[in-house]
C-alpha atoms as a PDB file:
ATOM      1  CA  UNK A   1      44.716   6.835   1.099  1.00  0.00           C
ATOM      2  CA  UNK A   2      43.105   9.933  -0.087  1.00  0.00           C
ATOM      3  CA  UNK A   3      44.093  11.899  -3.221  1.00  0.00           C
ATOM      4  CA  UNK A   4      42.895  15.370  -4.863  1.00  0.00           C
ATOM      5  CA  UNK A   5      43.982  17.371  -7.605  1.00  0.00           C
ATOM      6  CA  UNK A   6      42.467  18.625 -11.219  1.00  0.00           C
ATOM      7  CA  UNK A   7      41.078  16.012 -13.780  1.00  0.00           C
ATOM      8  CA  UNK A   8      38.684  15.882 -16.856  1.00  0.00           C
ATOM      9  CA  UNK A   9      35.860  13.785 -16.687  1.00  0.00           C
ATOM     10  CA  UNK A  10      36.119  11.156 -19.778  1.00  0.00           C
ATOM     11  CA  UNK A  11      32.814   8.953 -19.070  1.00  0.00           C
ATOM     12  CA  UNK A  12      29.957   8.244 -16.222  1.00  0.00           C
ATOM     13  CA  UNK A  13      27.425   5.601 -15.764  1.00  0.00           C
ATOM     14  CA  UNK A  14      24.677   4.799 -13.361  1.00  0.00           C
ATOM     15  CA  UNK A  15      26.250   1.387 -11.548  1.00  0.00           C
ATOM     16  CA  UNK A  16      23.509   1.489  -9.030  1.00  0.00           C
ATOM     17  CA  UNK A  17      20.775   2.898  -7.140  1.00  0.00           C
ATOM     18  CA  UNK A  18      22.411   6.309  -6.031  1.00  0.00           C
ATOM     19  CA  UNK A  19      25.829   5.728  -7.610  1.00  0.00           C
ATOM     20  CA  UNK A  20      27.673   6.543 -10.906  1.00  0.00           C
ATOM     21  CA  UNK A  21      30.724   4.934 -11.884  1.00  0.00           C
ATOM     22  CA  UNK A  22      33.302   7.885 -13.265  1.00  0.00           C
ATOM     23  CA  UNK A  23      35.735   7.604 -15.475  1.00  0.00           C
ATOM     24  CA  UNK A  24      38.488  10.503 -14.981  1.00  0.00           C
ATOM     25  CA  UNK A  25      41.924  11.681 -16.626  1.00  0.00           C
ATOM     26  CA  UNK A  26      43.695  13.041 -13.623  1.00  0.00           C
ATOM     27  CA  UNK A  27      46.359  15.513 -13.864  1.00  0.00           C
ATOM     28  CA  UNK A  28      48.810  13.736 -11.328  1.00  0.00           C
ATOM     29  CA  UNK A  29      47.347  10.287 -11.716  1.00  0.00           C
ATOM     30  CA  UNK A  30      46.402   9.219 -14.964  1.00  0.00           C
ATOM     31  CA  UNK A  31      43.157   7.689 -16.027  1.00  0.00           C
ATOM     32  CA  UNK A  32      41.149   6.643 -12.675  1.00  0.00           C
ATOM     33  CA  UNK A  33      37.936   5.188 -12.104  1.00  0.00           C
ATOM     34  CA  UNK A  34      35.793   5.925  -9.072  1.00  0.00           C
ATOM     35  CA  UNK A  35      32.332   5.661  -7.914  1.00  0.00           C
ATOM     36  CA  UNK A  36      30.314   8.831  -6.981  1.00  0.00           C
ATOM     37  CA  UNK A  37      27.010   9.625  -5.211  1.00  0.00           C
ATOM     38  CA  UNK A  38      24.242  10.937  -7.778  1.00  0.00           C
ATOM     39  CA  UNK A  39      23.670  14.292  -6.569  1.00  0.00           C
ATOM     40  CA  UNK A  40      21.709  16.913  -7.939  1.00  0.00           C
ATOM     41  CA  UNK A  41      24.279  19.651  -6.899  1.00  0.00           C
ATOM     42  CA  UNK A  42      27.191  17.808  -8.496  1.00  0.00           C
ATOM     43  CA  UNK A  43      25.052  16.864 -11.801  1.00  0.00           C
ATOM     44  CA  UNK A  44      27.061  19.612 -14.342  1.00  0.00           C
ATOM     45  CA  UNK A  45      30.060  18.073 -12.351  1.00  0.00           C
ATOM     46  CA  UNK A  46      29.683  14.655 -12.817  1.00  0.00           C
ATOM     47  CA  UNK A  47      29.181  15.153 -17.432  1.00  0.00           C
ATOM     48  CA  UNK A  48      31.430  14.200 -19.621  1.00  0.00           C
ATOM     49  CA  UNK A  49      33.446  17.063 -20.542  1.00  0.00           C
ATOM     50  CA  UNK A  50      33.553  18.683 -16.979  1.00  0.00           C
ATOM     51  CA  UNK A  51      36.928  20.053 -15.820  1.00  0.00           C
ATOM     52  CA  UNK A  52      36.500  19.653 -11.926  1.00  0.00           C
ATOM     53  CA  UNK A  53      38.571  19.428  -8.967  1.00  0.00           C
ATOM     54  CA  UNK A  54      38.456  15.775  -7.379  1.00  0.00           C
ATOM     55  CA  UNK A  55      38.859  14.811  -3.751  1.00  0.00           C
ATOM     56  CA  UNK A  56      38.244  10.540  -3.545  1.00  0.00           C
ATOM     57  CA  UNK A  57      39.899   7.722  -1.672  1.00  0.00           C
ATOM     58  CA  UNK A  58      41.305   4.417  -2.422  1.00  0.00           C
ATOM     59  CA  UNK A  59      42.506   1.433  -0.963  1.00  0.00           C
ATOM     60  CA  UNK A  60      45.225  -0.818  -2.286  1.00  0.00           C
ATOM     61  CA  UNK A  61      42.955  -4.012  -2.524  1.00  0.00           C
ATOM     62  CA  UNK A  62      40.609  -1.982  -4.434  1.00  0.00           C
ATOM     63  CA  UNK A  63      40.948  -0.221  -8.355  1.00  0.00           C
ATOM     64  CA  UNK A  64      38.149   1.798  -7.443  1.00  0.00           C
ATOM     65  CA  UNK A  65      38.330   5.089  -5.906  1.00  0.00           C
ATOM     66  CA  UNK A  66      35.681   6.167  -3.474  1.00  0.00           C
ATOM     67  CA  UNK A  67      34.710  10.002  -4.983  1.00  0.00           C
ATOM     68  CA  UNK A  68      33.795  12.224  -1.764  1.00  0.00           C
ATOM     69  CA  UNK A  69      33.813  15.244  -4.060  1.00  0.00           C
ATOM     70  CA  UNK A  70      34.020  16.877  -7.755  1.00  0.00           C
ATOM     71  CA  UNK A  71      33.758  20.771  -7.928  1.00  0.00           C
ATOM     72  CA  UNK A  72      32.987  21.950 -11.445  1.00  0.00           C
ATOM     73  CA  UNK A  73      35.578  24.560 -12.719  1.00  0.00           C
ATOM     74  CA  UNK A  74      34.670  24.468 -16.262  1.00  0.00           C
ATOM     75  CA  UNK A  75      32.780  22.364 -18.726  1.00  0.00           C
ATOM     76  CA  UNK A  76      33.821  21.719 -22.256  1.00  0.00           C
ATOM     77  CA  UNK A  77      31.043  19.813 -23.317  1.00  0.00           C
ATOM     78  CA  UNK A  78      27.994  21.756 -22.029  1.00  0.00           C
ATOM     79  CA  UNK A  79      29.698  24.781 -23.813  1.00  0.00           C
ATOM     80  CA  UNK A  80      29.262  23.869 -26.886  1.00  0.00           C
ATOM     81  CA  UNK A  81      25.595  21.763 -26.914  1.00  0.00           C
ATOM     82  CA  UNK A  82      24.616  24.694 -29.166  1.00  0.00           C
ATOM     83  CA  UNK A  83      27.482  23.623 -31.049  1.00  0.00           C
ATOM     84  CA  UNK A  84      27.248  20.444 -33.080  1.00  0.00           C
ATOM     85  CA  UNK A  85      30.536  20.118 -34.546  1.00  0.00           C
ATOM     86  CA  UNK A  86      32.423  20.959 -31.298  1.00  0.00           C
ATOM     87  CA  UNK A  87      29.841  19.062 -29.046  1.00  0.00           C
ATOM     88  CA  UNK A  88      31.061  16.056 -30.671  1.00  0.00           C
ATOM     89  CA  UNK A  89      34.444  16.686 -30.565  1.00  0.00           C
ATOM     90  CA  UNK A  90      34.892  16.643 -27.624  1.00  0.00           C
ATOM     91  CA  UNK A  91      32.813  13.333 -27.028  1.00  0.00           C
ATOM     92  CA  UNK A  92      35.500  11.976 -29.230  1.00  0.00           C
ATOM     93  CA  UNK A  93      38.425  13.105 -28.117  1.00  0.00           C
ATOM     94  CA  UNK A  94      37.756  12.429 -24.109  1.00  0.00           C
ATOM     95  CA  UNK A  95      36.324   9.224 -25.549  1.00  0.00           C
ATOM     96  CA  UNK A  96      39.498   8.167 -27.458  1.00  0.00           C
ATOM     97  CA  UNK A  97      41.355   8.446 -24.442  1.00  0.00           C
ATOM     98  CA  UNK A  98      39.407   5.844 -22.574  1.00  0.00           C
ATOM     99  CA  UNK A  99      39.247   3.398 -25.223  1.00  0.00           C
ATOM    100  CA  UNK A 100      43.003   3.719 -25.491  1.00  0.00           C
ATOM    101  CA  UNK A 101      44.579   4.323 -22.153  1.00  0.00           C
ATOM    102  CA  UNK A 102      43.868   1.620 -19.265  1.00  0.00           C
ATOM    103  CA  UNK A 103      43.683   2.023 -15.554  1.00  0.00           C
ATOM    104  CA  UNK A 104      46.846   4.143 -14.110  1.00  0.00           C
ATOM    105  CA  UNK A 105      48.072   5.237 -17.770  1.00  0.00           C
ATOM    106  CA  UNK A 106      48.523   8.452 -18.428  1.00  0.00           C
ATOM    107  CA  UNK A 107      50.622  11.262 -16.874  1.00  0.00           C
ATOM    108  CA  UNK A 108      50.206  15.162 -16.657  1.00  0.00           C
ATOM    109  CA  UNK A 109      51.572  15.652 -20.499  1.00  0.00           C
ATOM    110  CA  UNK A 110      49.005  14.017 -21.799  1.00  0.00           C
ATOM    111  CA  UNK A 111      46.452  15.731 -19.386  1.00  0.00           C
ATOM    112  CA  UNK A 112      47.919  18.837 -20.190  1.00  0.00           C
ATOM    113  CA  UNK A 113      47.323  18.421 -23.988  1.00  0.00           C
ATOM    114  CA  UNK A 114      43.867  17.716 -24.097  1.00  0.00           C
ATOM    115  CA  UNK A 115      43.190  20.324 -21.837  1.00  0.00           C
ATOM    116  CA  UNK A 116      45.017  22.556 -24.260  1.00  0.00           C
ATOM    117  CA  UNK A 117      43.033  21.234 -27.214  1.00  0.00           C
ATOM    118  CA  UNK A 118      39.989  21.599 -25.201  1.00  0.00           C
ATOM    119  CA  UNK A 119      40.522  25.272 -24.144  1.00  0.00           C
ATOM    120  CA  UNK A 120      41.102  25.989 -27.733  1.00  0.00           C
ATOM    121  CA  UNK A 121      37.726  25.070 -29.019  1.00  0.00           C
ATOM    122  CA  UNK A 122      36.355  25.741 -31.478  1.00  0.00           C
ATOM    123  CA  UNK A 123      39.315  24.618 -33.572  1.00  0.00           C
ATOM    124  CA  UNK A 124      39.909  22.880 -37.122  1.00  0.00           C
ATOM    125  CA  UNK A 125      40.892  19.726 -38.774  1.00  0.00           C
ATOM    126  CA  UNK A 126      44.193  19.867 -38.757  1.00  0.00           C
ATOM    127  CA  UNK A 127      43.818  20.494 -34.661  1.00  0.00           C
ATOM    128  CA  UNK A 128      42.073  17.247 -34.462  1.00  0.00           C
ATOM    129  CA  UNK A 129      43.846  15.176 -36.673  1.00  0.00           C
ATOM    130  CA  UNK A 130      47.348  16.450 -34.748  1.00  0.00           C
ATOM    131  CA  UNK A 131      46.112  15.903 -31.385  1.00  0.00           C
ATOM    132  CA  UNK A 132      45.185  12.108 -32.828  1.00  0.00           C
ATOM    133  CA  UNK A 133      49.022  11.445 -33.969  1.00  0.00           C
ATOM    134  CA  UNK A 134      49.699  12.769 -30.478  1.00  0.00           C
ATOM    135  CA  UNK A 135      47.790  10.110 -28.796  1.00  0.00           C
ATOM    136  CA  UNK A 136      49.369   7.606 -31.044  1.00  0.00           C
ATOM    137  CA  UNK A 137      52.890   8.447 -29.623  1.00  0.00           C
ATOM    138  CA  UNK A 138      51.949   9.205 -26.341  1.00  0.00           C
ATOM    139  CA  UNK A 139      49.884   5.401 -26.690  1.00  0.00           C
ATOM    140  CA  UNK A 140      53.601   4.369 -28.249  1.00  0.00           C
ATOM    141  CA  UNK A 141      52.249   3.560 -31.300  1.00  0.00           C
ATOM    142  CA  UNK A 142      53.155   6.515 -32.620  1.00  0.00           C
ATOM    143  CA  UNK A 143      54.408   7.657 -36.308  1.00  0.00           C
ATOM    144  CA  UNK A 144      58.038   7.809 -36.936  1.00  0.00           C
ATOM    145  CA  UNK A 145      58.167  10.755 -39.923  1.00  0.00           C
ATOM    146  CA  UNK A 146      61.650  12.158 -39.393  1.00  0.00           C
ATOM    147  CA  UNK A 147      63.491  10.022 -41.990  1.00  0.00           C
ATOM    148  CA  UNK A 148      63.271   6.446 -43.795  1.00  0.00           C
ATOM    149  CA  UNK A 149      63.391   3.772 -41.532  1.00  0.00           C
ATOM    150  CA  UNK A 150      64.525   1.390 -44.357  1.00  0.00           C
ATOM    151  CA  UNK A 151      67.277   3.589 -45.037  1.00  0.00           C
ATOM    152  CA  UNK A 152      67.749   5.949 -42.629  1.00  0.00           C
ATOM    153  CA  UNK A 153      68.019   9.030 -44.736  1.00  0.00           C
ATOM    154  CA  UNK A 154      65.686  12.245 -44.266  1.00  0.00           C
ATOM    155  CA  UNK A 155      65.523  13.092 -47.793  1.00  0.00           C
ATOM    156  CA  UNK A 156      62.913  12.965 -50.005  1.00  0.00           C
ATOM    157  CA  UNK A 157      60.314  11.575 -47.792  1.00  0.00           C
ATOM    158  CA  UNK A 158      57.223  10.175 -49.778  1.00  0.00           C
ATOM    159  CA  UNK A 159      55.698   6.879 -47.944  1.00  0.00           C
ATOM    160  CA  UNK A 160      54.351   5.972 -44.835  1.00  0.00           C
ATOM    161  CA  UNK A 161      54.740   1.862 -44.274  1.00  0.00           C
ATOM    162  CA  UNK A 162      51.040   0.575 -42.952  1.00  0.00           C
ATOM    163  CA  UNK A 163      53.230  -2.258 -41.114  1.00  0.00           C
ATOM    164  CA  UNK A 164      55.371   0.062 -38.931  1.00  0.00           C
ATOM    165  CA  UNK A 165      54.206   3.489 -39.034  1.00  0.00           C
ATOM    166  CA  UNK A 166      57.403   4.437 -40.289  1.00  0.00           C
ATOM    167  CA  UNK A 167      58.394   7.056 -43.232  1.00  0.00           C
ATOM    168  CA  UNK A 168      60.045   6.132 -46.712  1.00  0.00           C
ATOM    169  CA  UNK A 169      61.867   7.543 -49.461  1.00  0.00           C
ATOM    170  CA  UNK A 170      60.822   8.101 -53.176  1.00  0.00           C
ATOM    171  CA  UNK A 171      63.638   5.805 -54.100  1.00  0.00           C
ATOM    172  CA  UNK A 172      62.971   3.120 -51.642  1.00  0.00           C
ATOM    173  CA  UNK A 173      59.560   3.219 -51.749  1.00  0.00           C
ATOM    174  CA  UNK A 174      58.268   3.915 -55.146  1.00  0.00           C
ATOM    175  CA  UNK A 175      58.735   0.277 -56.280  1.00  0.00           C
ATOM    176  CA  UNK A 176      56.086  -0.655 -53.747  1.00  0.00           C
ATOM    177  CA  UNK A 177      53.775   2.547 -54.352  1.00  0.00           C
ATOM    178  CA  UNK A 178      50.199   0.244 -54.430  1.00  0.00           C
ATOM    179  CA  UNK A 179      50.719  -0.779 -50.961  1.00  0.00           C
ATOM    180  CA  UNK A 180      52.258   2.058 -48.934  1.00  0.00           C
ATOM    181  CA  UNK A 181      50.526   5.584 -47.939  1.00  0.00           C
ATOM    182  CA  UNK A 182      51.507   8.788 -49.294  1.00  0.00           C
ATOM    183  CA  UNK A 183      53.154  10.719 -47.008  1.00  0.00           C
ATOM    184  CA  UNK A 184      51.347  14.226 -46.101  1.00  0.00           C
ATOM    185  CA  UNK A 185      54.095  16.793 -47.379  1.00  0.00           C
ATOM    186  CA  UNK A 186      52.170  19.141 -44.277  1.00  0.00           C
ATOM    187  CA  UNK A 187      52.919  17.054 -41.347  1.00  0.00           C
ATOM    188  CA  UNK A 188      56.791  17.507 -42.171  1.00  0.00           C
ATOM    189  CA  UNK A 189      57.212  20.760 -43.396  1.00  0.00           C
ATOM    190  CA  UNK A 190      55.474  24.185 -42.888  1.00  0.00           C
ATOM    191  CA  UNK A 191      53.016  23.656 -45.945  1.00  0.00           C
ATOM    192  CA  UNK A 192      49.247  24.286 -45.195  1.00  0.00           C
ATOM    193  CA  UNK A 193      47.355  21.687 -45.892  1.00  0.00           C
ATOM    194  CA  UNK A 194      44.600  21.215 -48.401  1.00  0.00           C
ATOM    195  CA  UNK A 195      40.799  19.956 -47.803  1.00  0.00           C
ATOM    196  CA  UNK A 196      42.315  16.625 -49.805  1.00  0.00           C
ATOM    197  CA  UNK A 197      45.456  16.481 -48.092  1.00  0.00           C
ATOM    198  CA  UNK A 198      43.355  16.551 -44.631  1.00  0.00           C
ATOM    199  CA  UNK A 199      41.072  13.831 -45.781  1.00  0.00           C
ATOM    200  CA  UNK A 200      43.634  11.669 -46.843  1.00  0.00           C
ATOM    201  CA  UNK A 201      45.566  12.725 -43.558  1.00  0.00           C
ATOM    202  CA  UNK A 202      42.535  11.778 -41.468  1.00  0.00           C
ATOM    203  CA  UNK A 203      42.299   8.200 -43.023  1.00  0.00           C
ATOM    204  CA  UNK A 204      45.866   7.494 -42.095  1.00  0.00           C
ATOM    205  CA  UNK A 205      44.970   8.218 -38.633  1.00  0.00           C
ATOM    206  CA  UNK A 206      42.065   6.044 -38.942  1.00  0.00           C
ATOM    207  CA  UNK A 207      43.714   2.971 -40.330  1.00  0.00           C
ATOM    208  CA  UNK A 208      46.399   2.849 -37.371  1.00  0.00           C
ATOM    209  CA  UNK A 209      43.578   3.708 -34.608  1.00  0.00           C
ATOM    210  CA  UNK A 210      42.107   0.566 -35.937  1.00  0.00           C
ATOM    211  CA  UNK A 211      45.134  -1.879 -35.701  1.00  0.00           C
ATOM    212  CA  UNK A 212      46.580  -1.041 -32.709  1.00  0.00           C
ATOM    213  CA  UNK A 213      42.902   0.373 -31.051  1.00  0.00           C
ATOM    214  CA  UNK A 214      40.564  -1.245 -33.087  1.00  0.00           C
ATOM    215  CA  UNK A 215      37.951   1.909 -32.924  1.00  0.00           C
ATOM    216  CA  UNK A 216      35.602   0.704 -35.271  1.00  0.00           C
ATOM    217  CA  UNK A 217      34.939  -1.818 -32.495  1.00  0.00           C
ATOM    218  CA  UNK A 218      33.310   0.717 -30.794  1.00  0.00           C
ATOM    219  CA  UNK A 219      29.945   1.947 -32.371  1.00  0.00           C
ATOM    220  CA  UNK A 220      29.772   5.664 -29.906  1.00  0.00           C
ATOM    221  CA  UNK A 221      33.309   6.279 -30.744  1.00  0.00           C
ATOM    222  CA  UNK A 222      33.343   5.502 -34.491  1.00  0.00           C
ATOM    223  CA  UNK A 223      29.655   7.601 -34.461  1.00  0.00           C
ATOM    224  CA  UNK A 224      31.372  10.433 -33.082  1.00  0.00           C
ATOM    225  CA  UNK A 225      34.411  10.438 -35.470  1.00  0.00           C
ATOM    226  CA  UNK A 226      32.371  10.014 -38.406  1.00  0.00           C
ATOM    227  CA  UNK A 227      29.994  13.366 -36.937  1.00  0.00           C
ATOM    228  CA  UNK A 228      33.535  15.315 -36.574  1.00  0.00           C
ATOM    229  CA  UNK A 229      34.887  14.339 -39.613  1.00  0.00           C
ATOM    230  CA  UNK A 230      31.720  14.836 -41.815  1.00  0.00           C
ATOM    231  CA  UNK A 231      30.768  18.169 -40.141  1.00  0.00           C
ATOM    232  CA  UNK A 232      33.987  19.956 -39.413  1.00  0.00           C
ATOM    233  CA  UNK A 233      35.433  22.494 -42.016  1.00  0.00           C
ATOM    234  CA  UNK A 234      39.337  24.052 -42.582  1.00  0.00           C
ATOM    235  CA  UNK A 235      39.866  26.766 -40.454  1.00  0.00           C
END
Protein backbone atom coordinates (compact mmCIF):
# COMPACT_ATOMS: atom_id res chain seq x y z
CA UNK A 1 0.00 0.00 0.00
CA UNK A 2 1.48 3.32 -0.64
CA UNK A 3 0.86 6.47 1.44
CA UNK A 4 1.97 10.32 1.12
CA UNK A 5 1.18 13.33 2.86
CA UNK A 6 3.16 16.09 5.18
CA UNK A 7 5.22 14.92 8.30
CA UNK A 8 8.11 16.22 10.58
CA UNK A 9 11.05 14.30 10.80
CA UNK A 10 11.58 13.34 14.71
CA UNK A 11 14.92 11.08 14.41
CA UNK A 12 17.30 9.20 11.66
CA UNK A 13 19.96 6.66 11.92
CA UNK A 14 22.32 4.89 9.62
CA UNK A 15 20.80 1.01 9.84
CA UNK A 16 23.05 0.00 7.05
CA UNK A 17 25.27 0.44 4.24
CA UNK A 18 23.14 2.97 2.09
CA UNK A 19 20.12 3.12 4.40
CA UNK A 20 18.79 5.32 7.29
CA UNK A 21 16.13 4.29 9.46
CA UNK A 22 13.55 7.52 9.88
CA UNK A 23 11.57 8.23 12.42
CA UNK A 24 8.50 10.57 11.26
CA UNK A 25 5.30 12.33 12.86
CA UNK A 26 2.92 12.17 9.98
CA UNK A 27 0.11 14.46 9.63
CA UNK A 28 -2.56 11.71 8.67
CA UNK A 29 -0.72 8.82 10.24
CA UNK A 30 0.87 9.33 13.37
CA UNK A 31 4.38 8.48 14.33
CA UNK A 32 5.88 6.06 11.46
CA UNK A 33 9.07 4.54 10.96
CA UNK A 34 10.58 3.85 7.56
CA UNK A 35 13.80 3.13 5.98
CA UNK A 36 15.31 5.57 3.37
CA UNK A 37 18.17 5.51 0.82
CA UNK A 38 21.19 7.87 1.95
CA UNK A 39 21.22 10.33 -0.70
CA UNK A 40 23.12 13.30 -1.03
CA UNK A 41 20.15 15.26 -2.64
CA UNK A 42 17.75 14.30 0.14
CA UNK A 43 20.51 14.96 3.03
CA UNK A 44 18.71 18.54 4.45
CA UNK A 45 15.57 16.24 3.97
CA UNK A 46 16.36 13.40 5.80
CA UNK A 47 17.59 15.92 9.53
CA UNK A 48 15.86 16.03 12.31
CA UNK A 49 13.76 18.98 12.26
CA UNK A 50 12.88 18.83 8.45
CA UNK A 51 9.24 19.49 7.49
CA UNK A 52 9.03 17.39 4.17
CA UNK A 53 6.52 15.84 2.08
CA UNK A 54 6.72 11.86 2.27
CA UNK A 55 5.79 9.37 -0.40
CA UNK A 56 6.78 5.46 1.17
CA UNK A 57 5.11 2.09 1.09
CA UNK A 58 4.18 -0.54 3.48
CA UNK A 59 3.05 -3.87 3.74
CA UNK A 60 0.83 -5.32 6.43
CA UNK A 61 3.41 -8.04 7.59
CA UNK A 62 5.84 -5.34 7.91
CA UNK A 63 6.00 -2.01 10.64
CA UNK A 64 8.39 -0.59 8.41
CA UNK A 65 7.63 1.66 5.65
CA UNK A 66 9.71 1.55 2.52
CA UNK A 67 10.54 5.67 1.97
CA UNK A 68 10.67 6.21 -2.01
CA UNK A 69 10.75 9.94 -1.32
CA UNK A 70 11.02 13.06 1.25
CA UNK A 71 10.93 16.62 -0.36
CA UNK A 72 12.17 19.26 2.05
CA UNK A 73 9.60 22.14 2.53
CA UNK A 74 11.10 23.66 5.50
CA UNK A 75 13.58 22.91 8.21
CA UNK A 76 13.23 23.91 11.79
CA UNK A 77 16.32 22.71 13.01
CA UNK A 78 18.90 23.90 10.43
CA UNK A 79 17.24 27.39 11.00
CA UNK A 80 18.28 27.96 14.01
CA UNK A 81 22.09 26.13 14.24
CA UNK A 82 23.15 29.77 14.73
CA UNK A 83 20.76 29.63 17.42
CA UNK A 84 21.65 27.71 20.55
CA UNK A 85 18.71 28.04 22.62
CA UNK A 86 16.22 27.31 19.78
CA UNK A 87 18.55 24.63 18.13
CA UNK A 88 17.93 22.66 21.11
CA UNK A 89 14.53 23.14 21.41
CA UNK A 90 13.59 21.78 18.94
CA UNK A 91 15.85 18.58 19.46
CA UNK A 92 13.73 18.33 22.51
CA UNK A 93 10.56 18.80 21.62
CA UNK A 94 10.60 16.40 18.27
CA UNK A 95 12.56 14.20 20.66
CA UNK A 96 9.88 14.08 23.42
CA UNK A 97 7.51 12.96 21.02
CA UNK A 98 9.36 9.81 20.14
CA UNK A 99 10.21 8.82 23.51
CA UNK A 100 6.54 9.19 24.34
CA UNK A 101 4.36 8.21 21.46
CA UNK A 102 4.83 4.51 19.97
CA UNK A 103 4.34 3.20 16.51
CA UNK A 104 0.78 4.41 14.93
CA UNK A 105 0.10 7.02 17.90
CA UNK A 106 -0.54 10.19 17.16
CA UNK A 107 -3.14 11.97 14.98
CA UNK A 108 -3.15 15.36 12.99
CA UNK A 109 -3.88 17.52 16.41
CA UNK A 110 -0.98 16.67 17.76
CA UNK A 111 0.94 17.14 14.39
CA UNK A 112 -0.67 20.26 14.02
CA UNK A 113 0.61 21.60 17.42
CA UNK A 114 4.09 21.06 17.14
CA UNK A 115 4.11 22.38 13.88
CA UNK A 116 2.51 25.44 15.39
CA UNK A 117 5.09 25.61 18.17
CA UNK A 118 7.70 25.06 15.64
CA UNK A 119 6.64 27.86 13.21
CA UNK A 120 6.61 30.11 16.15
CA UNK A 121 10.23 29.90 17.02
CA UNK A 122 11.93 31.62 18.61
CA UNK A 123 9.50 31.53 21.52
CA UNK A 124 9.69 31.57 25.51
CA UNK A 125 9.32 29.48 28.54
CA UNK A 126 6.07 29.57 29.11
CA UNK A 127 5.67 28.29 25.17
CA UNK A 128 7.67 25.32 26.08
CA UNK A 129 6.51 24.44 29.28
CA UNK A 130 2.62 24.68 27.72
CA UNK A 131 3.31 22.69 24.77
CA UNK A 132 4.84 19.96 27.52
CA UNK A 133 1.34 19.84 29.57
CA UNK A 134 -0.05 19.45 26.06
CA UNK A 135 1.79 16.34 25.37
CA UNK A 136 0.87 15.09 28.75
CA UNK A 137 -2.91 15.17 27.83
CA UNK A 138 -2.62 14.38 24.44
CA UNK A 139 -0.17 11.16 26.01
CA UNK A 140 -3.44 10.90 28.56
CA UNK A 141 -1.51 11.57 31.32
CA UNK A 142 -2.46 14.79 31.36
CA UNK A 143 -3.17 17.45 34.34
CA UNK A 144 -6.64 17.84 35.54
CA UNK A 145 -6.54 21.81 36.89
CA UNK A 146 -10.18 22.79 36.49
CA UNK A 147 -11.33 22.03 40.07
CA UNK A 148 -10.46 19.65 43.18
CA UNK A 149 -10.70 16.24 42.39
CA UNK A 150 -11.10 15.37 46.14
CA UNK A 151 -13.89 17.61 46.31
CA UNK A 152 -15.00 18.63 43.26
CA UNK A 153 -15.21 22.33 43.81
CA UNK A 154 -13.31 25.01 41.52
CA UNK A 155 -12.63 27.36 44.21
CA UNK A 156 -9.68 28.27 45.69
CA UNK A 157 -7.38 26.06 43.85
CA UNK A 158 -3.87 25.73 45.60
CA UNK A 159 -2.37 21.98 45.13
CA UNK A 160 -1.49 19.78 42.54
CA UNK A 161 -1.57 15.86 43.93
CA UNK A 162 1.96 14.15 42.61
CA UNK A 163 -0.23 10.77 42.67
CA UNK A 164 -2.92 11.84 40.16
CA UNK A 165 -2.10 14.96 38.52
CA UNK A 166 -5.11 16.34 39.83
CA UNK A 167 -5.83 19.99 41.46
CA UNK A 168 -6.77 20.71 45.24
CA UNK A 169 -8.22 23.19 47.39
CA UNK A 170 -6.61 25.37 50.19
CA UNK A 171 -8.99 23.70 52.57
CA UNK A 172 -8.50 20.21 51.46
CA UNK A 173 -5.14 20.38 50.84
CA UNK A 174 -3.36 22.54 53.26
CA UNK A 175 -3.27 19.80 55.94
CA UNK A 176 -1.02 17.85 53.61
CA UNK A 177 1.04 21.01 52.28
CA UNK A 178 4.78 19.03 52.65
CA UNK A 179 3.78 16.55 50.16
CA UNK A 180 1.65 18.15 47.44
CA UNK A 181 2.83 20.87 44.68
CA UNK A 182 1.79 24.33 44.65
CA UNK A 183 -0.41 25.01 42.13
CA UNK A 184 0.86 27.76 39.44
CA UNK A 185 -1.86 30.60 39.97
CA UNK A 186 -0.73 31.32 35.84
CA UNK A 187 -1.77 28.13 34.34
CA UNK A 188 -5.47 28.86 35.62
CA UNK A 189 -5.99 32.32 35.35
CA UNK A 190 -4.70 35.16 33.06
CA UNK A 191 -1.72 36.09 35.49
CA UNK A 192 1.79 36.36 33.81
CA UNK A 193 4.01 34.37 35.19
CA UNK A 194 7.19 35.10 37.06
CA UNK A 195 10.94 33.75 36.34
CA UNK A 196 10.12 31.66 39.85
CA UNK A 197 6.76 30.73 39.03
CA UNK A 198 8.22 29.26 35.55
CA UNK A 199 10.92 27.37 37.31
CA UNK A 200 8.80 25.89 39.69
CA UNK A 201 6.24 25.33 36.73
CA UNK A 202 8.95 23.58 34.72
CA UNK A 203 9.80 21.08 37.60
CA UNK A 204 6.21 20.00 37.80
CA UNK A 205 6.42 19.10 34.27
CA UNK A 206 9.54 17.33 34.93
CA UNK A 207 8.46 15.19 37.82
CA UNK A 208 5.33 13.72 35.80
CA UNK A 209 7.54 13.28 32.45
CA UNK A 210 9.52 11.08 34.70
CA UNK A 211 6.75 8.76 36.17
CA UNK A 212 4.73 8.15 33.46
CA UNK A 213 7.92 8.70 30.66
CA UNK A 214 10.72 8.20 32.70
CA UNK A 215 12.94 10.97 30.65
CA UNK A 216 15.77 10.97 32.78
CA UNK A 217 16.19 7.48 31.32
CA UNK A 218 17.24 9.00 28.40
CA UNK A 219 20.69 10.84 28.58
CA UNK A 220 20.08 13.05 24.75
CA UNK A 221 16.69 13.94 25.91
CA UNK A 222 17.38 14.93 29.54
CA UNK A 223 20.78 16.83 27.87
CA UNK A 224 18.59 18.72 25.76
CA UNK A 225 16.02 19.77 28.44
CA UNK A 226 18.56 20.73 30.80
CA UNK A 227 20.31 23.09 27.58
CA UNK A 228 16.59 24.63 27.10
CA UNK A 229 15.88 25.11 30.46
CA UNK A 230 19.31 26.58 31.55
CA UNK A 231 19.63 28.81 28.43
CA UNK A 232 16.18 30.05 27.64
CA UNK A 233 14.96 33.47 29.09
CA UNK A 234 11.08 35.08 29.67
CA UNK A 235 9.93 36.54 26.72
Amino acid sequence: MRIEGEAIILSRKKSSEGSLLITLLCKEHGIRRGFSKISSRSQSATEVGSLVHYCANYKETSKFLSISKLELNKSYSLFFLDNTREFYKVLYVLGLLEHIFKENQGDSSLYDIIIKFCESLPNNITDLILLELKILALSGFGLDLRRCSATNTSQNLAYISPKTGGALSYEYGNKFEDKLFRLPKWLISNEKPSMEDLDYTAKITQFFLNRYFFINSSESLSNYRKNVFDSLVVG
